[in-house]
N, C-alpha and C. Protein backbone atom coordinates (compact mmCIF):
# COMPACT_ATOMS: atom_id res chain seq x y z
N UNK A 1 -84.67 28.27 -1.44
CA UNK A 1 -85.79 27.87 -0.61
C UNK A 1 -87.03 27.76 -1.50
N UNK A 2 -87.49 26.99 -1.39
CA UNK A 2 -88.77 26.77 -2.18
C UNK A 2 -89.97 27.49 -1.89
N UNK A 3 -90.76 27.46 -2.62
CA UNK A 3 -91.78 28.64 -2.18
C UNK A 3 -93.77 28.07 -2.17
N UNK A 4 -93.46 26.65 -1.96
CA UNK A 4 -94.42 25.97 -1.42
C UNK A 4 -94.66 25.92 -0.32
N UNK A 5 -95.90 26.11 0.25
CA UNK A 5 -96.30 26.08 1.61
C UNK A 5 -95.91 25.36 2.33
N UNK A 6 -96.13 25.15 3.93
CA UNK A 6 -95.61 24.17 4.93
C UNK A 6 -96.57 22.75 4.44
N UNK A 7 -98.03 23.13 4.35
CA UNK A 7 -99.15 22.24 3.80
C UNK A 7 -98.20 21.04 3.09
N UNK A 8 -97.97 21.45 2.21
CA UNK A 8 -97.27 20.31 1.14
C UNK A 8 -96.31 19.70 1.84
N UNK A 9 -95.48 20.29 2.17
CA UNK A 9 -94.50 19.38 3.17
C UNK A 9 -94.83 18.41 3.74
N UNK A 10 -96.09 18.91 4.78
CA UNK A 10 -96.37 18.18 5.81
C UNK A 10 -97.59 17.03 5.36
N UNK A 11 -97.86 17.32 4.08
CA UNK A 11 -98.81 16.28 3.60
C UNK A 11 -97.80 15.38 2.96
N UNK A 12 -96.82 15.48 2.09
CA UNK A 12 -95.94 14.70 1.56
C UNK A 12 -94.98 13.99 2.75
N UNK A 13 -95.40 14.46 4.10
CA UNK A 13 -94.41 13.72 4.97
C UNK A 13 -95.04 12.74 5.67
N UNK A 14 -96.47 13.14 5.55
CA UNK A 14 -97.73 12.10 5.89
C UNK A 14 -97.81 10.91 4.67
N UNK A 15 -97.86 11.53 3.79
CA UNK A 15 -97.69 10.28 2.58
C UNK A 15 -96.76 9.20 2.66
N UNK A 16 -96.07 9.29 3.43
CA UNK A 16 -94.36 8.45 3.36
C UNK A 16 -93.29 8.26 2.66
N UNK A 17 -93.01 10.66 2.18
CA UNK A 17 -92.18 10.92 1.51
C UNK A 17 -91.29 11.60 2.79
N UNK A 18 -90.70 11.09 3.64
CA UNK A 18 -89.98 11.40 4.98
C UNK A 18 -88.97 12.63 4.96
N UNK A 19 -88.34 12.70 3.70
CA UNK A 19 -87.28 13.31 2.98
C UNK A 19 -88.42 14.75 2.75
N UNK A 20 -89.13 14.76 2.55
CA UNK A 20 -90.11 16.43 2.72
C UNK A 20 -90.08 17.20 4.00
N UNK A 21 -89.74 16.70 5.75
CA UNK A 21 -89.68 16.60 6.46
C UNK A 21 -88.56 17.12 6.53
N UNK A 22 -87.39 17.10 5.86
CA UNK A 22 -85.97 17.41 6.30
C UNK A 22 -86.00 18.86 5.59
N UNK A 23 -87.07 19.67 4.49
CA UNK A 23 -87.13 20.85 4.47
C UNK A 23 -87.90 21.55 5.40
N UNK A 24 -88.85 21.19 6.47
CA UNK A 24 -89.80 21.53 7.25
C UNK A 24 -88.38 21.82 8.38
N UNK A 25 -87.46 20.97 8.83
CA UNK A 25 -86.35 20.94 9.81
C UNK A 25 -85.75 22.00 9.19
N UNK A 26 -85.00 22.28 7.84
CA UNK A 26 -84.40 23.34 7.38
C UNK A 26 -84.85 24.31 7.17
N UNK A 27 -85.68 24.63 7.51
CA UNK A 27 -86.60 25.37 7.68
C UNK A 27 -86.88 26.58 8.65
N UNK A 28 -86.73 25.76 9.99
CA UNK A 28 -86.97 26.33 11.03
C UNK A 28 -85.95 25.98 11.94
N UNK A 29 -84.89 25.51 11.66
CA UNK A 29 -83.91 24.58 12.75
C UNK A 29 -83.15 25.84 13.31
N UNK A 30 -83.07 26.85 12.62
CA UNK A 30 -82.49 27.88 13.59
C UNK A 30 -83.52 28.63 14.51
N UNK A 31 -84.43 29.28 14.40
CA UNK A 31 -85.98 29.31 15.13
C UNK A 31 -85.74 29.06 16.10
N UNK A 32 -85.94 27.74 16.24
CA UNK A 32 -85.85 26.78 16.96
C UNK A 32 -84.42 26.44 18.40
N UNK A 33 -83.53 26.26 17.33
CA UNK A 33 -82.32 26.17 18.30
C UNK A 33 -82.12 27.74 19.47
N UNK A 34 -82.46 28.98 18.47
CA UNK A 34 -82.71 30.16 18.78
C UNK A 34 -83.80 30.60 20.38
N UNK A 35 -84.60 29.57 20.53
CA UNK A 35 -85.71 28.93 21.63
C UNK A 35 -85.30 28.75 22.61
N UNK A 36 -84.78 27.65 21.88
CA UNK A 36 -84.25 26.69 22.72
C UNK A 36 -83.04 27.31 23.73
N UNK A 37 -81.71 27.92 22.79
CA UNK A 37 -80.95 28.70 23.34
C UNK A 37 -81.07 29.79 24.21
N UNK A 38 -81.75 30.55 24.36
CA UNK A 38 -82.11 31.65 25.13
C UNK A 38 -83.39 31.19 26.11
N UNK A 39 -83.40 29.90 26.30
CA UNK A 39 -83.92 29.35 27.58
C UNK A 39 -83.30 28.32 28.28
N UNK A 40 -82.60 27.44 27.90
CA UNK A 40 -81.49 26.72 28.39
C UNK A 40 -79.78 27.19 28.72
N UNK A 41 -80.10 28.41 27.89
CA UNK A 41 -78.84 28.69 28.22
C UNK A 41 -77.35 27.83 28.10
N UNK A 42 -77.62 27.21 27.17
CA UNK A 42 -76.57 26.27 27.47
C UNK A 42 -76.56 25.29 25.80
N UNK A 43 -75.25 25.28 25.13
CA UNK A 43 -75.19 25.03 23.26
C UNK A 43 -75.67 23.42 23.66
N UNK A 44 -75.25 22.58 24.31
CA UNK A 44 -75.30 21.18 23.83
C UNK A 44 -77.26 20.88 24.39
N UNK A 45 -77.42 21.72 25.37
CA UNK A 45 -78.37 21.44 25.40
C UNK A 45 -79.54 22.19 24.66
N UNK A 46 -79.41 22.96 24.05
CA UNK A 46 -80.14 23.77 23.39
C UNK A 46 -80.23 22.72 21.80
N UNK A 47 -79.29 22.34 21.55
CA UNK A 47 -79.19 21.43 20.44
C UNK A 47 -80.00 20.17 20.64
N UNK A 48 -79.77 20.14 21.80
CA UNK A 48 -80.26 18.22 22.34
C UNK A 48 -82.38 19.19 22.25
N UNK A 49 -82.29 19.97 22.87
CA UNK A 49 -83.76 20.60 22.69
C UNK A 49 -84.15 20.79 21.11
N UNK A 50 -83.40 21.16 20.29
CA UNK A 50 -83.97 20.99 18.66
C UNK A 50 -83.96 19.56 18.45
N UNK A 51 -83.30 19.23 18.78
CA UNK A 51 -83.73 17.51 18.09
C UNK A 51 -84.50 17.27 18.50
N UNK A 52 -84.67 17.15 19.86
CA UNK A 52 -86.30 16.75 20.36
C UNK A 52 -87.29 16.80 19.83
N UNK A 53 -87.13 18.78 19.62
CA UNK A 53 -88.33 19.21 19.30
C UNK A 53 -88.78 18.38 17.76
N UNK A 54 -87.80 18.41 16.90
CA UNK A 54 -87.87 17.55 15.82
C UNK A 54 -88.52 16.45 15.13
N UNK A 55 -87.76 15.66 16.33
CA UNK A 55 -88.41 14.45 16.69
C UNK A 55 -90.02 14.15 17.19
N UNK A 56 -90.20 14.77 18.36
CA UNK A 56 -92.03 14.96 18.90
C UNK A 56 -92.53 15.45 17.21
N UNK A 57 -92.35 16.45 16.98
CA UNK A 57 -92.78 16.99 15.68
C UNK A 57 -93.68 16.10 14.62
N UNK A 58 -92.16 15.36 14.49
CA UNK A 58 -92.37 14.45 13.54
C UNK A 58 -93.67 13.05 13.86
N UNK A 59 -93.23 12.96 14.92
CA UNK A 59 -93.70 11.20 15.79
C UNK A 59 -95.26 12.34 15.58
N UNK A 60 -95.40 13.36 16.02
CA UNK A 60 -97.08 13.90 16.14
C UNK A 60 -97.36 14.80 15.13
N UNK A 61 -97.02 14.59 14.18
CA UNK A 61 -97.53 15.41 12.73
C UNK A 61 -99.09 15.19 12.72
N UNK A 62 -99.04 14.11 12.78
CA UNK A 62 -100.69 13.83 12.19
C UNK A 62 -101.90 13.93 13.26
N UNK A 63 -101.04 14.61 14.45
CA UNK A 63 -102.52 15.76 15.34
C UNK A 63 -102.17 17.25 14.70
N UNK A 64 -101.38 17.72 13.78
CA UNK A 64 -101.17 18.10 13.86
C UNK A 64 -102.47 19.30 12.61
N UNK A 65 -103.48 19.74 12.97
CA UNK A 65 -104.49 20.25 12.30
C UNK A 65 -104.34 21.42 11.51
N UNK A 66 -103.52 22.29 11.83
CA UNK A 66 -103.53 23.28 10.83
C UNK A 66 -104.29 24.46 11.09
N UNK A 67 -104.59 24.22 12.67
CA UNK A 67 -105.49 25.65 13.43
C UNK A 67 -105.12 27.08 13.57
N UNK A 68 -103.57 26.40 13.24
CA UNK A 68 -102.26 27.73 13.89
C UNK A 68 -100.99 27.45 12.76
N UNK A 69 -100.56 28.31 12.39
CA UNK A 69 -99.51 27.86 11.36
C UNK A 69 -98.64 26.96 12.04
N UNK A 70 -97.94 26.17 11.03
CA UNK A 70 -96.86 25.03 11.53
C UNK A 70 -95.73 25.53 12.41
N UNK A 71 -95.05 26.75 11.83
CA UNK A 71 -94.39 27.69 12.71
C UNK A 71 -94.50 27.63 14.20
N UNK A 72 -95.68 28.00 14.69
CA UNK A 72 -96.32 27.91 15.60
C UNK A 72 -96.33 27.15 16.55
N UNK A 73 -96.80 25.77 16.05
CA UNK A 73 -97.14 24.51 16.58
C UNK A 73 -95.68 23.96 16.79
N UNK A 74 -94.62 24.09 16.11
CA UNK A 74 -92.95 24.01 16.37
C UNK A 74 -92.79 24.42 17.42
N UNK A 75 -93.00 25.76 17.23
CA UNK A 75 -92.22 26.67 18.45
C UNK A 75 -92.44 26.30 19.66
N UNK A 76 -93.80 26.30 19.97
CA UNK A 76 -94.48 25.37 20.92
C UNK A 76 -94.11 24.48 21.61
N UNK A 77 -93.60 23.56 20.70
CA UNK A 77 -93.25 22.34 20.90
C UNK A 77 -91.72 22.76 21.36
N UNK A 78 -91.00 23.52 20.93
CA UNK A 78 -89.81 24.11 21.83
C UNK A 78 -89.82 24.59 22.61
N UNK A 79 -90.55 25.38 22.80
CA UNK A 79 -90.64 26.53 24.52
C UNK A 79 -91.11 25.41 25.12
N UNK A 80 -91.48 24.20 24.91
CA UNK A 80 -92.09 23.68 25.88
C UNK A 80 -91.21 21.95 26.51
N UNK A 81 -90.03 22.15 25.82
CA UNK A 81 -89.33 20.94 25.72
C UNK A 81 -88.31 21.68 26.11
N UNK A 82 -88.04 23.04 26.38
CA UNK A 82 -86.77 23.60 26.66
C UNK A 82 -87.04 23.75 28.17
N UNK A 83 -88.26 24.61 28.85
CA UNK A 83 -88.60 24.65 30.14
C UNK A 83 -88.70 23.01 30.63
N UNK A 84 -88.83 21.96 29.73
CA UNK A 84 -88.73 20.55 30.70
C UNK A 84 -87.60 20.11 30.89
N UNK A 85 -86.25 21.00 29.96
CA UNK A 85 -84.93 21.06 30.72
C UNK A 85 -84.73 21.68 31.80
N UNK A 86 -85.13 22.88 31.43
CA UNK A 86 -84.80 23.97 32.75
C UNK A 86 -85.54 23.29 34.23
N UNK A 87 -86.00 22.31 33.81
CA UNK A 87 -87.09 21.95 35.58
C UNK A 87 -86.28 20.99 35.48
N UNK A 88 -85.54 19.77 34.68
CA UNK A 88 -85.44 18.81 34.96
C UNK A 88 -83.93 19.27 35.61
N UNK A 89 -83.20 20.52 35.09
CA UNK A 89 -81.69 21.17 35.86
C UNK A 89 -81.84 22.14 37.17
N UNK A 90 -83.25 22.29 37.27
CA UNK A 90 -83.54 23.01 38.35
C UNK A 90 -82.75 24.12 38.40
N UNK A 91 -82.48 25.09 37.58
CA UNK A 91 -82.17 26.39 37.21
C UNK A 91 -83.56 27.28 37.01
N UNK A 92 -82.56 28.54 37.75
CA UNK A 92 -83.73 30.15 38.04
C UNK A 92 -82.53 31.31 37.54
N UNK A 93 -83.61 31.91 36.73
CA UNK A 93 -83.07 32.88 36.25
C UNK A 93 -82.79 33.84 37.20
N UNK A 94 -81.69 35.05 37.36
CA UNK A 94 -82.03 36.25 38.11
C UNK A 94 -83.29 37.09 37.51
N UNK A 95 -83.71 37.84 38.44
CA UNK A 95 -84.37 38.72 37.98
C UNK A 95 -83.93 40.53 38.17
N UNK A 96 -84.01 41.31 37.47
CA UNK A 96 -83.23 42.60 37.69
C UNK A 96 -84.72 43.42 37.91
N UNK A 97 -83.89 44.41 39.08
CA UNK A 97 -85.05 44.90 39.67
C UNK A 97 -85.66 46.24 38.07
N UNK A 98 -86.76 46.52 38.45
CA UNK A 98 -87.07 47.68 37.22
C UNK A 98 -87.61 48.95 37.97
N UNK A 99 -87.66 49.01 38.87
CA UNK A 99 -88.33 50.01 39.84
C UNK A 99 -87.10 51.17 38.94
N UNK A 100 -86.58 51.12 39.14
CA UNK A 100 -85.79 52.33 39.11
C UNK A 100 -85.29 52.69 37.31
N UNK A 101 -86.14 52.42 37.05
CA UNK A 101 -86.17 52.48 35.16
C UNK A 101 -86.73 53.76 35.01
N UNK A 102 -86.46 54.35 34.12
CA UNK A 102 -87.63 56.16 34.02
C UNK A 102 -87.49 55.34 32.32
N UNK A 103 -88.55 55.96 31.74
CA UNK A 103 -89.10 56.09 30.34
C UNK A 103 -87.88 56.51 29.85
N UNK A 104 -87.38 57.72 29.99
CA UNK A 104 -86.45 58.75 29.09
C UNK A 104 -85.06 57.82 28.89
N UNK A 105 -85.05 56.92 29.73
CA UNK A 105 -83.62 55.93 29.88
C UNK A 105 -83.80 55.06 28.62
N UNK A 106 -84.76 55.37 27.86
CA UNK A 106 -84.99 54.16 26.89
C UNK A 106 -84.13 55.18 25.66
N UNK A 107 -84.09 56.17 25.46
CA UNK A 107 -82.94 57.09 24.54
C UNK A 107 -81.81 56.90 24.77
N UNK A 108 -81.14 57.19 26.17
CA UNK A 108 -79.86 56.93 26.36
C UNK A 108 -79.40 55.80 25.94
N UNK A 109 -80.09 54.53 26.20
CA UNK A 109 -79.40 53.49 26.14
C UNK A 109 -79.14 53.23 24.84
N UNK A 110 -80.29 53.33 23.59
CA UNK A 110 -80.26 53.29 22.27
C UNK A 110 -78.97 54.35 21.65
N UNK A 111 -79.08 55.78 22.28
CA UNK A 111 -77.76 56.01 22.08
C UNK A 111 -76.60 56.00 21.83
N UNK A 112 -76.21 55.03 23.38
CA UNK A 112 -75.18 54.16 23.79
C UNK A 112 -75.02 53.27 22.63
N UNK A 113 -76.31 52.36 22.50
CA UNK A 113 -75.93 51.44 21.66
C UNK A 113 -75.46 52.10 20.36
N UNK A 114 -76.07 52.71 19.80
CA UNK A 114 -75.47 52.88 18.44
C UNK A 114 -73.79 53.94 18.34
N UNK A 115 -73.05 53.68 19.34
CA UNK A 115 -72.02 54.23 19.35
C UNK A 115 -71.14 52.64 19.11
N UNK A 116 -71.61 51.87 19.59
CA UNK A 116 -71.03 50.34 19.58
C UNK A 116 -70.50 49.86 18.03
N UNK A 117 -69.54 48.84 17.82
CA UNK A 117 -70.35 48.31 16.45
C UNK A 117 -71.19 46.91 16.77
N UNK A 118 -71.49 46.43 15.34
CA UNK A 118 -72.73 45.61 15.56
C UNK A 118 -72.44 44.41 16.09
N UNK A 119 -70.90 43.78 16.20
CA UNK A 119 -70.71 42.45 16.93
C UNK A 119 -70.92 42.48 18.41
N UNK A 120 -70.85 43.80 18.80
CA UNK A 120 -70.20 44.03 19.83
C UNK A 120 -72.05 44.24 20.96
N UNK A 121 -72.51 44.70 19.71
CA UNK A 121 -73.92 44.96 20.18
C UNK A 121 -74.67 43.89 20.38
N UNK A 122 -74.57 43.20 19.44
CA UNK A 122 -75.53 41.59 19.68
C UNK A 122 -74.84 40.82 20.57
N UNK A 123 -73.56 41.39 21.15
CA UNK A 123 -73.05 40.19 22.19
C UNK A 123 -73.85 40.72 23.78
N UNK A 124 -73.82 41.95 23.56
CA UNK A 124 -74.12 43.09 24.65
C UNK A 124 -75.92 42.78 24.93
N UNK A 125 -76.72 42.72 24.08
CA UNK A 125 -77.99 42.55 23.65
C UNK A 125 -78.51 40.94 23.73
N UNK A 126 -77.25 39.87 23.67
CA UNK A 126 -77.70 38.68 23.78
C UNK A 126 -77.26 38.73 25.20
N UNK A 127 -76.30 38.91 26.20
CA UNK A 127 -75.70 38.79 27.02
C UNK A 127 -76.91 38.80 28.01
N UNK A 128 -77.63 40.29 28.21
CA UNK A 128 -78.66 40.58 28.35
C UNK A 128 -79.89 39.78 28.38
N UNK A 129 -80.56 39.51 27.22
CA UNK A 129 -81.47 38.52 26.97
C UNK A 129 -81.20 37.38 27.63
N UNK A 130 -79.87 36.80 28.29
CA UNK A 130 -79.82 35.77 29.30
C UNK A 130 -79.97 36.00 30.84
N UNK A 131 -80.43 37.48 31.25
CA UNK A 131 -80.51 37.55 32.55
C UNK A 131 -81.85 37.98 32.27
N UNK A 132 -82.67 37.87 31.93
CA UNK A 132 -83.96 37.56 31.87
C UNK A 132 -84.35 36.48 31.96
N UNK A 133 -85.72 36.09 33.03
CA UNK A 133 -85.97 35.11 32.53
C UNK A 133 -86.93 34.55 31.37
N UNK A 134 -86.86 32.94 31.42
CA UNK A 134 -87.33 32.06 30.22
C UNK A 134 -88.78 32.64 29.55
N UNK A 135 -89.72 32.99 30.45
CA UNK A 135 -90.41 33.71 29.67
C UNK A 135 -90.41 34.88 29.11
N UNK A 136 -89.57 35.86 29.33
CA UNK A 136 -89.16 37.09 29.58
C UNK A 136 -88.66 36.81 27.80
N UNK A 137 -87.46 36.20 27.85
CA UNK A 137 -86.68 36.23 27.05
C UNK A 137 -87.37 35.61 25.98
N UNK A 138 -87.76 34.39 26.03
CA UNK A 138 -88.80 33.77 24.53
C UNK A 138 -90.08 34.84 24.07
N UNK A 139 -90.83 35.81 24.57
CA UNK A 139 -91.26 36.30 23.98
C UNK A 139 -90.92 37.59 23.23
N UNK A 140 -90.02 38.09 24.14
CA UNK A 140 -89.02 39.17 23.46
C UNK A 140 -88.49 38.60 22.00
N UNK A 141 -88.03 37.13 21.94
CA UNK A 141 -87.38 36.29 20.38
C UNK A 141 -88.33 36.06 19.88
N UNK A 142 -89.62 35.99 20.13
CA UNK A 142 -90.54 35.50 19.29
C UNK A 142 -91.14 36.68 18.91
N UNK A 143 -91.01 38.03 19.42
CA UNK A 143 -91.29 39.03 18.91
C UNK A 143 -90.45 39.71 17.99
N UNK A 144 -89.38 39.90 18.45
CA UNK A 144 -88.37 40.88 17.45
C UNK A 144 -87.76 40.15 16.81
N UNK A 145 -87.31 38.98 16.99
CA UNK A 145 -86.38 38.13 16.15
C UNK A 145 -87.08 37.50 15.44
N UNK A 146 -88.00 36.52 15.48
CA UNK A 146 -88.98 35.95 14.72
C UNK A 146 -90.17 37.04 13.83
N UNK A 147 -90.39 37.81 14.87
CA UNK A 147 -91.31 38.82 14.22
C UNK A 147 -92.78 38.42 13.95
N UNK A 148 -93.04 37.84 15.11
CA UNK A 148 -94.34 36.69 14.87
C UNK A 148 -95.17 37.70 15.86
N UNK A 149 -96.29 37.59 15.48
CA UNK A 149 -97.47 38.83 16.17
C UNK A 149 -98.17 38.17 17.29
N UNK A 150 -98.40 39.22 17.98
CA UNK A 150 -98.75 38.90 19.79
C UNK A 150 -99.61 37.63 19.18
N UNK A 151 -100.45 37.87 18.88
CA UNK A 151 -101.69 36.48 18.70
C UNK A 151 -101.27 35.02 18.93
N UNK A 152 -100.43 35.02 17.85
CA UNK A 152 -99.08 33.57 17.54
C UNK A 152 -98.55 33.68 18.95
N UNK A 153 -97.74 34.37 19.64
CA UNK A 153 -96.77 34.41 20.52
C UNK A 153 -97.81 33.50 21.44
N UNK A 154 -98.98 34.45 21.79
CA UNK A 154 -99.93 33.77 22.83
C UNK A 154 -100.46 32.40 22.49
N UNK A 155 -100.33 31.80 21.48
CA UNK A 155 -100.45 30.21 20.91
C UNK A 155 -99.77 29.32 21.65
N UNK A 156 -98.22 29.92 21.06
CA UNK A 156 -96.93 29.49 21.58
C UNK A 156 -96.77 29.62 23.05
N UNK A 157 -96.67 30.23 24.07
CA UNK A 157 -96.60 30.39 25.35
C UNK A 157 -98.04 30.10 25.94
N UNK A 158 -99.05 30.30 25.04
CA UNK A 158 -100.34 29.23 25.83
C UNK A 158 -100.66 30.85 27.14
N UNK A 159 -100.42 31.98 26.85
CA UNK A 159 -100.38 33.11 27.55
C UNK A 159 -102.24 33.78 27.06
N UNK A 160 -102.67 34.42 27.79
CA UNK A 160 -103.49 35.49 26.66
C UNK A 160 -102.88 36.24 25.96
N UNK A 161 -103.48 36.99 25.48
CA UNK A 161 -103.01 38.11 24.07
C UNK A 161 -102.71 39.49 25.36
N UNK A 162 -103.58 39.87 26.39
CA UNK A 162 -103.48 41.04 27.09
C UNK A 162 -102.09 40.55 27.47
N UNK A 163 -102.29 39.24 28.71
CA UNK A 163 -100.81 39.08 29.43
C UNK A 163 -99.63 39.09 28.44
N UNK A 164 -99.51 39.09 27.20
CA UNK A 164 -98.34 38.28 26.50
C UNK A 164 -98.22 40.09 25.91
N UNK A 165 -99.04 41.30 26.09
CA UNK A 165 -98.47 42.65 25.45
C UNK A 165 -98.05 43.08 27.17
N UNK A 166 -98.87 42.76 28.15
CA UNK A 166 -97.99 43.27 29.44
C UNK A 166 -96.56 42.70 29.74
N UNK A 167 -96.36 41.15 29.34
CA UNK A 167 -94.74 40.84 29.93
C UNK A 167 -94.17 41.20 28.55
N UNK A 168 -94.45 41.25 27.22
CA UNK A 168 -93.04 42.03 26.09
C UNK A 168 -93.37 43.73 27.15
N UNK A 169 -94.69 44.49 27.45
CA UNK A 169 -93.91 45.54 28.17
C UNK A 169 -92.79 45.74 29.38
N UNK A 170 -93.26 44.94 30.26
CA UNK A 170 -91.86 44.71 31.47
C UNK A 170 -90.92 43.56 31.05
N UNK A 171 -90.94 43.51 30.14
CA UNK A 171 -89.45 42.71 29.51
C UNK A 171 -88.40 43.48 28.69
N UNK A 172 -89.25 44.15 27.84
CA UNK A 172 -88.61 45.44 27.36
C UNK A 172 -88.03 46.54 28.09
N UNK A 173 -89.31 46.94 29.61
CA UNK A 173 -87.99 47.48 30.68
C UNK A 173 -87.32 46.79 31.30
N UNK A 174 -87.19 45.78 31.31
CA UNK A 174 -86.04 45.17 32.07
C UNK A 174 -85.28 44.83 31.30
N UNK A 175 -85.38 44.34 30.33
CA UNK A 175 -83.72 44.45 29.35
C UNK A 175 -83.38 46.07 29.11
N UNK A 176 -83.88 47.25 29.37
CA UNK A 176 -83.21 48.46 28.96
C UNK A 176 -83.14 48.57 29.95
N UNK A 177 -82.99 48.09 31.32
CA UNK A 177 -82.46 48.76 32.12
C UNK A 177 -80.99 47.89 32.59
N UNK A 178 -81.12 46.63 32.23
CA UNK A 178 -80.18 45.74 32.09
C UNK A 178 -79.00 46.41 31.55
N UNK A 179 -79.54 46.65 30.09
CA UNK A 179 -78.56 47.16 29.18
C UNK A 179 -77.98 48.63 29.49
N UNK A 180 -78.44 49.54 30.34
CA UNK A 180 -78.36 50.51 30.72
C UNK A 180 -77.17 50.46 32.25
N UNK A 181 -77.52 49.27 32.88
CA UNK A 181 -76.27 49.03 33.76
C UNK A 181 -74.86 48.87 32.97
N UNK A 182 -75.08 48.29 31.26
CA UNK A 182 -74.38 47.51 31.20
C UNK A 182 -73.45 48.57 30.34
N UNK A 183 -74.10 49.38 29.41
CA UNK A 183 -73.83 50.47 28.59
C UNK A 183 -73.38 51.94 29.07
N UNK A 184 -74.41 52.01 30.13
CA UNK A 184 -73.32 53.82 30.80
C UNK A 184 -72.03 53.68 31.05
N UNK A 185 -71.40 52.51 31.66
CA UNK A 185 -70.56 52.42 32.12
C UNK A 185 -69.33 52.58 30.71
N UNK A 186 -69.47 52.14 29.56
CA UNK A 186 -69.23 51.71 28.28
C UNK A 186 -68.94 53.55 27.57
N UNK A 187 -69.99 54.07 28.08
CA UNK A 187 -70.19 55.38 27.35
C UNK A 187 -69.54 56.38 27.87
N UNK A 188 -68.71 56.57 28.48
CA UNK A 188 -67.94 57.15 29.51
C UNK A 188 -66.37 57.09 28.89
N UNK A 189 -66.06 55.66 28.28
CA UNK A 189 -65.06 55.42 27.37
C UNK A 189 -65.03 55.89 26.26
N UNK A 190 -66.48 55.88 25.75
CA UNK A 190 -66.28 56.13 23.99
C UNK A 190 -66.57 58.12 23.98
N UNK A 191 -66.06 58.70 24.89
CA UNK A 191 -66.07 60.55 25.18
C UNK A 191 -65.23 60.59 24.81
């Protein structure tokens, strides 16, 4: 991977070196599909959502100012081409109730998990992340998986910075309590 900025890329792709553009895609094409996936729910269309996003990308580089890292302005452009699937399939996520979550349940479940091994965990942990919904779940990936800081997140979802630390908090209880339906039951076997 090269260790030149996005800048250069995206100026050499403005120049009408097009082929600079296909490291900006390699770049981020998992990111991205990663978005896309855990809001569509669904591989062909989650794919058909990276190309898109790709594509807009490309066709609007040159609004593209440099206010917010390029990262950013991508992702964007995915959370926001993935929800114009989800409206155009007219799909709703469930929602799992959290009332009945206690704090201390956030040990057990980590517990649980680390009795698992790790395939078994990210299937358990992604499984999860799909009964959340689309916003629920993209900022949870844009937090822990991407590792991109509330500020960015709130770019990307177009959220404030307060609202975007209150839903990663009730997203975080609602996937541990998710995972907590999903894991006691699990932990009972591994005695």
């Amino acid at each position: 991977m090269s260790t030149k900025p996005d800048e250069y890329y995206i100026k050499q792709t403005l120049n009408g070196n097009i082929n600079a553009y296909a490291f900006l895609v390699e770049k981020y094409k998992q990111m991205v599909y990663t978005i896309a996936i855990r809001i569509v729910k669904n591989k062909e269309e989650a794919e058909e959502v990276a190309q898109d996003t790709f594509v807009k990308a490309f066709k609007n580089l040159e609004k593209f100012k440099g206010e917010s890292k390029f990262s950013t302005w991508v992702y964007k452009i995915a959370y926001y081409t993935s929800l114009d699937i989800v409206k155009r399939n007219k799909r709703f996520a469930n929602s799992e109730n959290i009332d009945n979550f206690k704090e201390g349940d956030f040990g057990n479940v980590k517990d649980a998990l680390d009795h698992l091994h790790d395939k078994e965990r990210k299937k358990i942990i992604n499984d999860a992340l799909f009964e959340l919904n689309e916003d629920e779940r993209i900022i949870l990936t844009l937090y822990y998986f991407e590792e991109l800081p509330v500020k960015e997140i709130s770019k990307v979802v177009n959220l404030s910075i307060d609202n975007i630390k209150i839903k990663l908090f009730r997203s975080r209880k609602k996937l541990a309590t998710i995972l907590k339906h999903v894991i006691e039951p699990n932990t009972i076997d591994l005695i």
